[in-house]
PDB file of N, CA and C in Angstrom:
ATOM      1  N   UNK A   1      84.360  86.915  77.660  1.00  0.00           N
ATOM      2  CA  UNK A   1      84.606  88.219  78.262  1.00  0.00           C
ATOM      3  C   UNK A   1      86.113  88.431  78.394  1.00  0.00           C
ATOM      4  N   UNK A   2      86.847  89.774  78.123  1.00  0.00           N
ATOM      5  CA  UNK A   2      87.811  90.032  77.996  1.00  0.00           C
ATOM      6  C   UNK A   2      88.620  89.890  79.492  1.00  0.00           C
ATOM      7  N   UNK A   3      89.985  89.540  79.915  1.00  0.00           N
ATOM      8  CA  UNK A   3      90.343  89.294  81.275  1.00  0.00           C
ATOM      9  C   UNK A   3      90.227  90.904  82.160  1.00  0.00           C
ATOM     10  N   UNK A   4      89.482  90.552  83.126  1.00  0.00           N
ATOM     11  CA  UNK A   4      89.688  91.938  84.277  1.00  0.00           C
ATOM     12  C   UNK A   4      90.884  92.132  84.730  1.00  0.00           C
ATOM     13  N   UNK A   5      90.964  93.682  84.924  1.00  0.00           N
ATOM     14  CA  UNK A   5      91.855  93.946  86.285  1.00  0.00           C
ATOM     15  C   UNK A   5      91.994  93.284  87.375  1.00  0.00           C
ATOM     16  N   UNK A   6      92.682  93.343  88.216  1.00  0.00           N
ATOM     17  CA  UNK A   6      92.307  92.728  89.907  1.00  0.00           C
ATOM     18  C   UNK A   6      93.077  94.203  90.525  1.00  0.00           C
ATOM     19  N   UNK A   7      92.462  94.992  91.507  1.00  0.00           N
ATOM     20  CA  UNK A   7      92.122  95.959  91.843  1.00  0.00           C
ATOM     21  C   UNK A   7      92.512  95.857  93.896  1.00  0.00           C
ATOM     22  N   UNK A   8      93.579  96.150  94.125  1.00  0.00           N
ATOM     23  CA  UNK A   8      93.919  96.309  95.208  1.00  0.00           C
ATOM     24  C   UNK A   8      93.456  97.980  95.474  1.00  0.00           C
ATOM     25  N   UNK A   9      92.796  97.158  97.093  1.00  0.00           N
ATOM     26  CA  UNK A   9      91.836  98.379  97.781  1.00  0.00           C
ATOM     27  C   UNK A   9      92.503  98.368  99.102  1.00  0.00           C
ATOM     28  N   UNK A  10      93.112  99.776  99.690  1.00  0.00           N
ATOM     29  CA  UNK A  10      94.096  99.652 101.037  1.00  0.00           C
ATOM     30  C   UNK A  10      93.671 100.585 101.517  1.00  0.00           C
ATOM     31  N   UNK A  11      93.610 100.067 103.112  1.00  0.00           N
ATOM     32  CA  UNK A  11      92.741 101.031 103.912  1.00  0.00           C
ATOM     33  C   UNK A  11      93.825 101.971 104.461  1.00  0.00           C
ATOM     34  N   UNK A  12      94.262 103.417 104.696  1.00  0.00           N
ATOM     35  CA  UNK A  12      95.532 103.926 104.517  1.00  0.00           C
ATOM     36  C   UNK A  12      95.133 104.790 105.970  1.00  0.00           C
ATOM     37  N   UNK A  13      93.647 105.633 105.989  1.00  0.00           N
ATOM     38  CA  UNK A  13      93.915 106.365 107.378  1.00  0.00           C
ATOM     39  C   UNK A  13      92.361 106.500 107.707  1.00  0.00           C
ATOM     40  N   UNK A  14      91.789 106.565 108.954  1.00  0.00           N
ATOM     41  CA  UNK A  14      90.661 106.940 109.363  1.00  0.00           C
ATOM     42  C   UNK A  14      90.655 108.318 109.930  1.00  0.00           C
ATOM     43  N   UNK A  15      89.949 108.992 109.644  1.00  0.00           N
ATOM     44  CA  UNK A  15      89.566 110.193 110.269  1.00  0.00           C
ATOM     45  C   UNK A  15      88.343 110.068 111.287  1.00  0.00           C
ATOM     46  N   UNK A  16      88.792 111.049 112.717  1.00  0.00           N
ATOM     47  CA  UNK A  16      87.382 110.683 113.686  1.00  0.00           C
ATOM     48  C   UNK A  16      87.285 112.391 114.083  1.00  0.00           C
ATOM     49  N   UNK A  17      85.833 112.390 113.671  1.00  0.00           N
ATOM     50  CA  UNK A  17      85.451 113.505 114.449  1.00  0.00           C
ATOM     51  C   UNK A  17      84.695 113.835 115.650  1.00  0.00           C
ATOM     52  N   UNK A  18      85.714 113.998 116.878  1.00  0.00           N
ATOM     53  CA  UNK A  18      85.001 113.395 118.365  1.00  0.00           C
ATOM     54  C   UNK A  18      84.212 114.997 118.314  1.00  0.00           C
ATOM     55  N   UNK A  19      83.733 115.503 117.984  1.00  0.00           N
ATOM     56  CA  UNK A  19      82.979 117.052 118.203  1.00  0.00           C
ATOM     57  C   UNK A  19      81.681 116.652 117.354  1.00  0.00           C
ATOM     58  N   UNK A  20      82.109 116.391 116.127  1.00  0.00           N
ATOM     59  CA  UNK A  20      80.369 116.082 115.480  1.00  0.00           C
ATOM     60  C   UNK A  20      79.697 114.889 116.506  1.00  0.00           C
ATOM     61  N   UNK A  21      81.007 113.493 117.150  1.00  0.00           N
ATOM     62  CA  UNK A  21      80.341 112.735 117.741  1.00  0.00           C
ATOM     63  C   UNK A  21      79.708 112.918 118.974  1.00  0.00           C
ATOM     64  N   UNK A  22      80.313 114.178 119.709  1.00  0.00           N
ATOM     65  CA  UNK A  22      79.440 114.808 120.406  1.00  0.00           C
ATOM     66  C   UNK A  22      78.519 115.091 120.797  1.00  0.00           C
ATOM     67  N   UNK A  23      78.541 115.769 119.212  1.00  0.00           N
ATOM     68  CA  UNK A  23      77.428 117.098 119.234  1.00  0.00           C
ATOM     69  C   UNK A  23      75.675 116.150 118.503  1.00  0.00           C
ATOM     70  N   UNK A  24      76.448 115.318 117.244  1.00  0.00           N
ATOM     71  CA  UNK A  24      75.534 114.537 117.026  1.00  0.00           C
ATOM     72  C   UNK A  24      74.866 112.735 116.682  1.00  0.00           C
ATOM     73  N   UNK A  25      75.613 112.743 117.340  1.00  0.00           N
ATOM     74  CA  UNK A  25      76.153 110.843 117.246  1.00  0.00           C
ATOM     75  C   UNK A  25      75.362 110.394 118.129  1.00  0.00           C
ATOM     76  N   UNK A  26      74.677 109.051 118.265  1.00  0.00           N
ATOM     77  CA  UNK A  26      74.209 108.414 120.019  1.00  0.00           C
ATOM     78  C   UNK A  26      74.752 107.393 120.101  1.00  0.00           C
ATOM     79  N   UNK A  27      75.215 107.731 121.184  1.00  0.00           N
ATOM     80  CA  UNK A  27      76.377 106.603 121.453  1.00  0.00           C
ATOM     81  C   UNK A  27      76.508 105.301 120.908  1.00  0.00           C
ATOM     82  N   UNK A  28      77.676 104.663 120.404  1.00  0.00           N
ATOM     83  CA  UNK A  28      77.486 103.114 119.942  1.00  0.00           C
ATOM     84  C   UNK A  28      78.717 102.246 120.152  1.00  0.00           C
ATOM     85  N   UNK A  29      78.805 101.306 120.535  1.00  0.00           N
ATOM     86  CA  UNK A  29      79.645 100.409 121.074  1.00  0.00           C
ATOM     87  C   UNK A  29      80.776 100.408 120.618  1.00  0.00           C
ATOM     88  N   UNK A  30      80.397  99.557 119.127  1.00  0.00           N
ATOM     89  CA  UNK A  30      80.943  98.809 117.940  1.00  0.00           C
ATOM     90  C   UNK A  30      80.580  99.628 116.707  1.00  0.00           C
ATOM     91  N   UNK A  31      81.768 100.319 115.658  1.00  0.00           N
ATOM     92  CA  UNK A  31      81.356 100.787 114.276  1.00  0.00           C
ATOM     93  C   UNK A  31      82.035 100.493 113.343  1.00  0.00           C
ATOM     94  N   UNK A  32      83.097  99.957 113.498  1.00  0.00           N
ATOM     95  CA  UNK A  32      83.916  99.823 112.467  1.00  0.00           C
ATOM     96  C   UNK A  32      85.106  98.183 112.535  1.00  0.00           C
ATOM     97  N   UNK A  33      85.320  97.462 111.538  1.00  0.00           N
ATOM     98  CA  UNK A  33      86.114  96.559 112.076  1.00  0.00           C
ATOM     99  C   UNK A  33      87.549  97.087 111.173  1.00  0.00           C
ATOM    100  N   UNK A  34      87.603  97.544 109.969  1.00  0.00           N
ATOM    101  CA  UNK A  34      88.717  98.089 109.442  1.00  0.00           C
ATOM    102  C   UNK A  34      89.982  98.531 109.823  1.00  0.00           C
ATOM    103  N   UNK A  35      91.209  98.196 109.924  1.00  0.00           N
ATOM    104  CA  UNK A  35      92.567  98.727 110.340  1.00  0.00           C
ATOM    105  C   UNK A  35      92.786  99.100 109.176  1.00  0.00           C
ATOM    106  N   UNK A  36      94.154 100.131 110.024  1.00  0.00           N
ATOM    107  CA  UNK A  36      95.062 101.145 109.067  1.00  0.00           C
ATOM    108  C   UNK A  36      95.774  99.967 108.154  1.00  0.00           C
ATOM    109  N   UNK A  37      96.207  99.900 106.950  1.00  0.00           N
ATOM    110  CA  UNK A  37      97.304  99.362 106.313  1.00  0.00           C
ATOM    111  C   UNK A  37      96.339  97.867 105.744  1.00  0.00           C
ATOM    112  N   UNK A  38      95.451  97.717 106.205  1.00  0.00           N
ATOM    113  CA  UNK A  38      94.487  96.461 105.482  1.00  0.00           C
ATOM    114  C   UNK A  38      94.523  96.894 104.681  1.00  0.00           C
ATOM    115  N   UNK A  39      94.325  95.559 103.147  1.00  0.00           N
ATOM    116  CA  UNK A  39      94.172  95.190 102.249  1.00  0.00           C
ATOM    117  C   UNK A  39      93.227  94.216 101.639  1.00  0.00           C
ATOM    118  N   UNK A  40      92.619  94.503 100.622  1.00  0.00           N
ATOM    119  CA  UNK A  40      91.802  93.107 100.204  1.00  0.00           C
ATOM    120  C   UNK A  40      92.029  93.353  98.592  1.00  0.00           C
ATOM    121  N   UNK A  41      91.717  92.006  97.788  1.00  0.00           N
ATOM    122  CA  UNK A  41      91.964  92.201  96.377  1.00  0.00           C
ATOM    123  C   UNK A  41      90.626  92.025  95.409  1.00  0.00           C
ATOM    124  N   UNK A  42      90.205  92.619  94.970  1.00  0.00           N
ATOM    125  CA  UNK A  42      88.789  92.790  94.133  1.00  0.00           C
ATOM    126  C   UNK A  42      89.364  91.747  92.762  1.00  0.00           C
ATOM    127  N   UNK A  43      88.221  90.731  92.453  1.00  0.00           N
ATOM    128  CA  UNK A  43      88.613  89.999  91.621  1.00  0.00           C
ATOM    129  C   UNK A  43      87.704  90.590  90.836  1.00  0.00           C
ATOM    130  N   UNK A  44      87.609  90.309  89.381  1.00  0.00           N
ATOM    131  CA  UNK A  44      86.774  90.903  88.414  1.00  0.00           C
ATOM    132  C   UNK A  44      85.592  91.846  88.963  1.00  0.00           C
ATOM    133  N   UNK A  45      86.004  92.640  89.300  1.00  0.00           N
ATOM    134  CA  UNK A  45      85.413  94.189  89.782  1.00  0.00           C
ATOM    135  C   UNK A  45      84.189  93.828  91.218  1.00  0.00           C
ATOM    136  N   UNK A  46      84.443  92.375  91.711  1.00  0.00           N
ATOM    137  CA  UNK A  46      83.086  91.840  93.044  1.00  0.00           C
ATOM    138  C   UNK A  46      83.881  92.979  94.387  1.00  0.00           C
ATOM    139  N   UNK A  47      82.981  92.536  94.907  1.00  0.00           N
ATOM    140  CA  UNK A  47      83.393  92.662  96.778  1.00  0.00           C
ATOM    141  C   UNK A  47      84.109  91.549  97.246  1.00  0.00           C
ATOM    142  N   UNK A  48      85.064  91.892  97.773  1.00  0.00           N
ATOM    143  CA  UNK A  48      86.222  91.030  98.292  1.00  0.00           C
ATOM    144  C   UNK A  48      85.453  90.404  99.627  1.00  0.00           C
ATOM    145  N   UNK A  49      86.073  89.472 100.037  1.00  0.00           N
ATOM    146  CA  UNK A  49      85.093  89.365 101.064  1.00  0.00           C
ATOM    147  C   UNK A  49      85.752  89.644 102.075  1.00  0.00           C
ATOM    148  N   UNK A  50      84.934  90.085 103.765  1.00  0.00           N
ATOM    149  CA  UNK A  50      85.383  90.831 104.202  1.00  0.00           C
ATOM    150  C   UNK A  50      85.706  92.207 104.279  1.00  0.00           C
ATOM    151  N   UNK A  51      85.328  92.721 102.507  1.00  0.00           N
ATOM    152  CA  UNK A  51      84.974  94.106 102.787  1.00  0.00           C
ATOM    153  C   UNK A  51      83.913  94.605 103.295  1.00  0.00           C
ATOM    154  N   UNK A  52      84.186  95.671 104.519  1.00  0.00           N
ATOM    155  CA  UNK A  52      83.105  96.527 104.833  1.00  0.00           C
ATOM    156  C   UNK A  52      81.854  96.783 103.723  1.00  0.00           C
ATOM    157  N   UNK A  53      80.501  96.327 104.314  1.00  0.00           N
ATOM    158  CA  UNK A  53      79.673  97.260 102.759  1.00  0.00           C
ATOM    159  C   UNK A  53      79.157  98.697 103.111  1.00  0.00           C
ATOM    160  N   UNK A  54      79.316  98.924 104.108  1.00  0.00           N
ATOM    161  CA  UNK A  54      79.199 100.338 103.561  1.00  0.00           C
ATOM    162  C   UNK A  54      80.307 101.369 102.906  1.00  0.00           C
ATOM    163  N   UNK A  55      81.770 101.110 103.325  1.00  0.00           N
ATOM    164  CA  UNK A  55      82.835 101.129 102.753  1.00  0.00           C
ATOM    165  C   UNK A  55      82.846 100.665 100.987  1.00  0.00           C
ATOM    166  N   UNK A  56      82.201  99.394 100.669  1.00  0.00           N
ATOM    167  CA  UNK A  56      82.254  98.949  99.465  1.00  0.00           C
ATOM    168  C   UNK A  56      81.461  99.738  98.202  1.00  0.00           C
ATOM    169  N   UNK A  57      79.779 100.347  99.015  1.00  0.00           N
ATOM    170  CA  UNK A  57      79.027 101.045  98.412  1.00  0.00           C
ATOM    171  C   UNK A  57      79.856 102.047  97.968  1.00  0.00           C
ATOM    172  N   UNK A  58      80.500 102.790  98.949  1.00  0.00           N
ATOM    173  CA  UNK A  58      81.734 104.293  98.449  1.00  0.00           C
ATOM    174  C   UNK A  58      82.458 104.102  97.337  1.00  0.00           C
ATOM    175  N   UNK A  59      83.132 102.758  97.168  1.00  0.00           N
ATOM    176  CA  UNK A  59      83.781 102.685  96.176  1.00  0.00           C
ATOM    177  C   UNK A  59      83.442 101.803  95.152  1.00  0.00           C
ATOM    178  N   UNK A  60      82.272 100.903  95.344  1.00  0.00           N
ATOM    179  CA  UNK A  60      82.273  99.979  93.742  1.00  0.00           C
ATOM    180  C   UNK A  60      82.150 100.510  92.840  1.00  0.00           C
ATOM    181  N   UNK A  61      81.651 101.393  92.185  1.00  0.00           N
ATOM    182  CA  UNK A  61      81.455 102.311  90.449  1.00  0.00           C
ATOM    183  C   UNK A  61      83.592 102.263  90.422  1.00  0.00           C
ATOM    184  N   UNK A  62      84.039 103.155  91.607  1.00  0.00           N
ATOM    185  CA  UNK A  62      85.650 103.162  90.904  1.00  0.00           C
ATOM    186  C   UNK A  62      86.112 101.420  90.951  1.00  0.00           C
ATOM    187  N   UNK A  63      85.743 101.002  91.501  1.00  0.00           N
ATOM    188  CA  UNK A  63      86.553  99.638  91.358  1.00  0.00           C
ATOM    189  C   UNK A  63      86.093  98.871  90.382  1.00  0.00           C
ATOM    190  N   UNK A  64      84.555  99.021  89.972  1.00  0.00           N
ATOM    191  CA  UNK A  64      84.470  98.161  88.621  1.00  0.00           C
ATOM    192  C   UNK A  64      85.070  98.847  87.487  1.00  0.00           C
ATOM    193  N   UNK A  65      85.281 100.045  87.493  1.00  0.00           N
ATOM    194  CA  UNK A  65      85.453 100.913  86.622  1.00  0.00           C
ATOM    195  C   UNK A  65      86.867 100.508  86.266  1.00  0.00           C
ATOM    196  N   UNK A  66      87.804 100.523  87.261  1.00  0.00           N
ATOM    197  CA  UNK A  66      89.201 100.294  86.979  1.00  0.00           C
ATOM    198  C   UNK A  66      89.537  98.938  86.802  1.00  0.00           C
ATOM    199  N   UNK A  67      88.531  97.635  87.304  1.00  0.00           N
ATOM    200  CA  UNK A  67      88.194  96.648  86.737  1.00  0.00           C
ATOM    201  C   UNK A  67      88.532  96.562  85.389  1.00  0.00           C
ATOM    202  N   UNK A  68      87.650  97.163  84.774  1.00  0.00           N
ATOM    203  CA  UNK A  68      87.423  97.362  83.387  1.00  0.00           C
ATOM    204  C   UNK A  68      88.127  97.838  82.356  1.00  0.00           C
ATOM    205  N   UNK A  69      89.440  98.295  82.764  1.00  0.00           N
ATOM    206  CA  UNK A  69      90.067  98.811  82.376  1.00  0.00           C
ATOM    207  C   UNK A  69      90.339 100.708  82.177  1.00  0.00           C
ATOM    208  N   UNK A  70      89.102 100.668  82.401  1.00  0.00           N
ATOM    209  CA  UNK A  70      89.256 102.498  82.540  1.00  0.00           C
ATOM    210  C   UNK A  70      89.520 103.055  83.915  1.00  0.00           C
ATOM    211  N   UNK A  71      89.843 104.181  83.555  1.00  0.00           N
ATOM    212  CA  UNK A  71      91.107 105.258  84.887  1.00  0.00           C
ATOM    213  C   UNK A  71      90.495 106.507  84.433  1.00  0.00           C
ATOM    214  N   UNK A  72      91.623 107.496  85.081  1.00  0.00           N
ATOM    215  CA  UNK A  72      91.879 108.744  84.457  1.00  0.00           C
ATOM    216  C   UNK A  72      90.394 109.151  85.260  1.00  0.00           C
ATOM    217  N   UNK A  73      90.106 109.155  86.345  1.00  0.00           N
ATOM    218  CA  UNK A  73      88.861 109.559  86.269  1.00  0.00           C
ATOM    219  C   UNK A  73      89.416 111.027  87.033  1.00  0.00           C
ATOM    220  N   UNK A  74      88.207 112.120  86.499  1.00  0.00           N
ATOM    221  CA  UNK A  74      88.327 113.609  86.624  1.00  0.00           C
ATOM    222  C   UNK A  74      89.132 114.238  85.930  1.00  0.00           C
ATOM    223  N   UNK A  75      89.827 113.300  84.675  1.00  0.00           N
ATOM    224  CA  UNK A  75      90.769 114.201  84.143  1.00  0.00           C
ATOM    225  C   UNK A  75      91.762 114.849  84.526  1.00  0.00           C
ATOM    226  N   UNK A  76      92.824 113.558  85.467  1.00  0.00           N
ATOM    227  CA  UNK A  76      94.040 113.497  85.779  1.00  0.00           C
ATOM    228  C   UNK A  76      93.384 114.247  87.454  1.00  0.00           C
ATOM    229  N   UNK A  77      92.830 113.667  88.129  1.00  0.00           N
ATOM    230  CA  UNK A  77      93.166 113.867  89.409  1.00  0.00           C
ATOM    231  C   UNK A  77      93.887 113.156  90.259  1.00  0.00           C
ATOM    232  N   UNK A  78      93.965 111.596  89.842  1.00  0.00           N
ATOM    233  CA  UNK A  78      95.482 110.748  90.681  1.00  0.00           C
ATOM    234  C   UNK A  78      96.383 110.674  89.597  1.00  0.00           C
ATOM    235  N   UNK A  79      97.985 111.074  90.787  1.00  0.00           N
ATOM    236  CA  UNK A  79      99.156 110.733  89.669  1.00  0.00           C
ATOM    237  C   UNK A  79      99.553 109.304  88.943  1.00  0.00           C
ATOM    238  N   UNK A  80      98.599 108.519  89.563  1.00  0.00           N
ATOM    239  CA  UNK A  80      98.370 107.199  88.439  1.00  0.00           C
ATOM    240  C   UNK A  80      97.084 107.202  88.477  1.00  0.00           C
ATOM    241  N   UNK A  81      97.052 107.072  87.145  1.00  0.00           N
ATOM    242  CA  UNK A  81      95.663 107.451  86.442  1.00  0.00           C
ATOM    243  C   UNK A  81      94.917 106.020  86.523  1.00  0.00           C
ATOM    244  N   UNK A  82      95.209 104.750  87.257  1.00  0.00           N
ATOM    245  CA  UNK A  82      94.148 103.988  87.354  1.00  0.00           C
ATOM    246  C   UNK A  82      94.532 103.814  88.578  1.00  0.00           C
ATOM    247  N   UNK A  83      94.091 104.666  89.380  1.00  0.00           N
ATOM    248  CA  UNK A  83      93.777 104.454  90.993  1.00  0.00           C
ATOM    249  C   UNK A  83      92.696 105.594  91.214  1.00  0.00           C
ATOM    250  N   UNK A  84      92.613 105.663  92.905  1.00  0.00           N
ATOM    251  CA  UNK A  84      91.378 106.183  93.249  1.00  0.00           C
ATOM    252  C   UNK A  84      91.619 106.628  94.475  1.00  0.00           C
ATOM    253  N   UNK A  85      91.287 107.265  95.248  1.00  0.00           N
ATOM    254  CA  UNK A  85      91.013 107.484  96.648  1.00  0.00           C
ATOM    255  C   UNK A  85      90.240 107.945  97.348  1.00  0.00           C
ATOM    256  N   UNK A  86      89.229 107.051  97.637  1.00  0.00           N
ATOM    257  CA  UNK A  86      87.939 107.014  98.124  1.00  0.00           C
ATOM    258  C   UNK A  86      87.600 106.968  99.925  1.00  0.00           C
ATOM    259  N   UNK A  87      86.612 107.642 100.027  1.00  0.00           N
ATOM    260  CA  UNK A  87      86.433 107.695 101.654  1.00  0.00           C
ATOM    261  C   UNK A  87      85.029 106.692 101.896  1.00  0.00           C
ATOM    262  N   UNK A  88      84.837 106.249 102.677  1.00  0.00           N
ATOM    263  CA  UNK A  88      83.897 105.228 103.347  1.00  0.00           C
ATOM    264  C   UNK A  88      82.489 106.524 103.497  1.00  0.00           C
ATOM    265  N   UNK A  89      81.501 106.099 103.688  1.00  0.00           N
ATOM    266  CA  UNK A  89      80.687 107.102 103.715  1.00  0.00           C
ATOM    267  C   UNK A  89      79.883 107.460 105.427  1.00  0.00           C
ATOM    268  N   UNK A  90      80.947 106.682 106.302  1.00  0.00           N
ATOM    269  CA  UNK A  90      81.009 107.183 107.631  1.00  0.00           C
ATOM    270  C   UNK A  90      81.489 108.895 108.087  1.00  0.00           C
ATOM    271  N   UNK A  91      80.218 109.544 108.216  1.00  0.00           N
ATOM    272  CA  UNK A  91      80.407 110.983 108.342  1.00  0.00           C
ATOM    273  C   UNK A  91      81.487 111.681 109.707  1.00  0.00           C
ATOM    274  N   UNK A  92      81.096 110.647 110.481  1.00  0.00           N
ATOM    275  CA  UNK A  92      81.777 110.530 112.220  1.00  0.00           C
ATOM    276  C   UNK A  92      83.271 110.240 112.320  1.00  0.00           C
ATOM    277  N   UNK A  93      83.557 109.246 111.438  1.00  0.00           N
ATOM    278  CA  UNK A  93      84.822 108.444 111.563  1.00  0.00           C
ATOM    279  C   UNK A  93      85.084 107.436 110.412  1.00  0.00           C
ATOM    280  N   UNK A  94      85.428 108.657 109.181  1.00  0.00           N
ATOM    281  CA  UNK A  94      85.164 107.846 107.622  1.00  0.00           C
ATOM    282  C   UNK A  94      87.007 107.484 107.607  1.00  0.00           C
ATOM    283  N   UNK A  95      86.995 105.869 106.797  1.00  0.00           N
ATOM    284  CA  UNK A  95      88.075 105.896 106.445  1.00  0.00           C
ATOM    285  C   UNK A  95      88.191 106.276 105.100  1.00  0.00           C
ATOM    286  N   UNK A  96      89.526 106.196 104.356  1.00  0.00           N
ATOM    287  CA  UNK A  96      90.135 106.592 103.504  1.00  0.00           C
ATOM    288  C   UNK A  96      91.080 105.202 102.808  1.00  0.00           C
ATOM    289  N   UNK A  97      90.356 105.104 101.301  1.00  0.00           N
ATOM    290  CA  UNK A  97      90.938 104.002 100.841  1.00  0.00           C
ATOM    291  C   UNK A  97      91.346 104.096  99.368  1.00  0.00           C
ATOM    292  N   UNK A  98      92.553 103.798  99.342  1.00  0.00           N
ATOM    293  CA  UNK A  98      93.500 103.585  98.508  1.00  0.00           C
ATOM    294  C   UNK A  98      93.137 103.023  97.439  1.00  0.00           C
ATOM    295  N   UNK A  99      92.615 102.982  96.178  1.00  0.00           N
ATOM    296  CA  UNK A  99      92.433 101.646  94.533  1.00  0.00           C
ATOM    297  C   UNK A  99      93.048 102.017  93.887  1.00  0.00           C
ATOM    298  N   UNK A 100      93.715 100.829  93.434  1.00  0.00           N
ATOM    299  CA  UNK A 100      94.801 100.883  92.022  1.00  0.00           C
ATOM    300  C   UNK A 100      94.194  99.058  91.496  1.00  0.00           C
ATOM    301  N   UNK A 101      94.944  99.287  90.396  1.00  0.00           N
ATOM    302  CA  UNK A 101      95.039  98.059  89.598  1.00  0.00           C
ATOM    303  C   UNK A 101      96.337  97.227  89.702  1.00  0.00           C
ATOM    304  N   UNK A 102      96.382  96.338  89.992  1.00  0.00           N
ATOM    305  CA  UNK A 102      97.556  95.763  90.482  1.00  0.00           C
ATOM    306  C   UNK A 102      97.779  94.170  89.166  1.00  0.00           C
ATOM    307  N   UNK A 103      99.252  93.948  88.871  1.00  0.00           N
ATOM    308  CA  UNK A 103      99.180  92.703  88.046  1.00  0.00           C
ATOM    309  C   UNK A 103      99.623  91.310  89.267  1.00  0.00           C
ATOM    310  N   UNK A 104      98.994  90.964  89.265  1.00  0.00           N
ATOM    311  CA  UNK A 104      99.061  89.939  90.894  1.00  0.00           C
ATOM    312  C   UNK A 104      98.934  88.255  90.150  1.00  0.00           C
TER     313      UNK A 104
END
């Protein structure tokens, strides 16, 4: 098999919406362990460990993808065409994460 990418994934900002959590959330303790500015490194397109999986579900298709050598996805929607910026699929308080291909 041809050598993979290795695929740096950075957690950059969370968004919280205290009104939907309001209006439709029931209360919960504990939801998230993720900080701003974390990092983890995807080795041949896996789950790093320690990544969030519901976070991971959001993004594995782009991370194997850029794994693999292919980018450009949407036809130039990031100004580097093998990255990504993907949101966690937390509706309440989704983060926002950073993929590129990195030579490490």
């Amino acid at each position: 098999m041809d050598r993979m990418n290795k695929v740096r994934i950075t957690a950059l900002r969370q968004s919280v919406y205290e009104d939907l959590m309001a209006k439709y959330e029931n209360p919960i303790e504990h939801t998230c362990d993720v900080k701003e500015g974390q990092q983890w490194i995807s080795i041949d397109g896996k789950c790093p460990q320690g990544m969030c999986p519901a976070a991971w579900s959001s993004m594995r298709e782009f991370v194997e993808a850029l794994a693999q050598g292919k980018g450009n996805f949407y036809d130039g929607w990031m100004k580097n065409p093998m990255s990504a910026m993907i949101s966690c699929n937390d509706g309440f308080r989704p983060f926002s994460f950073y993929i590129e291909v990195v030579d490490e």
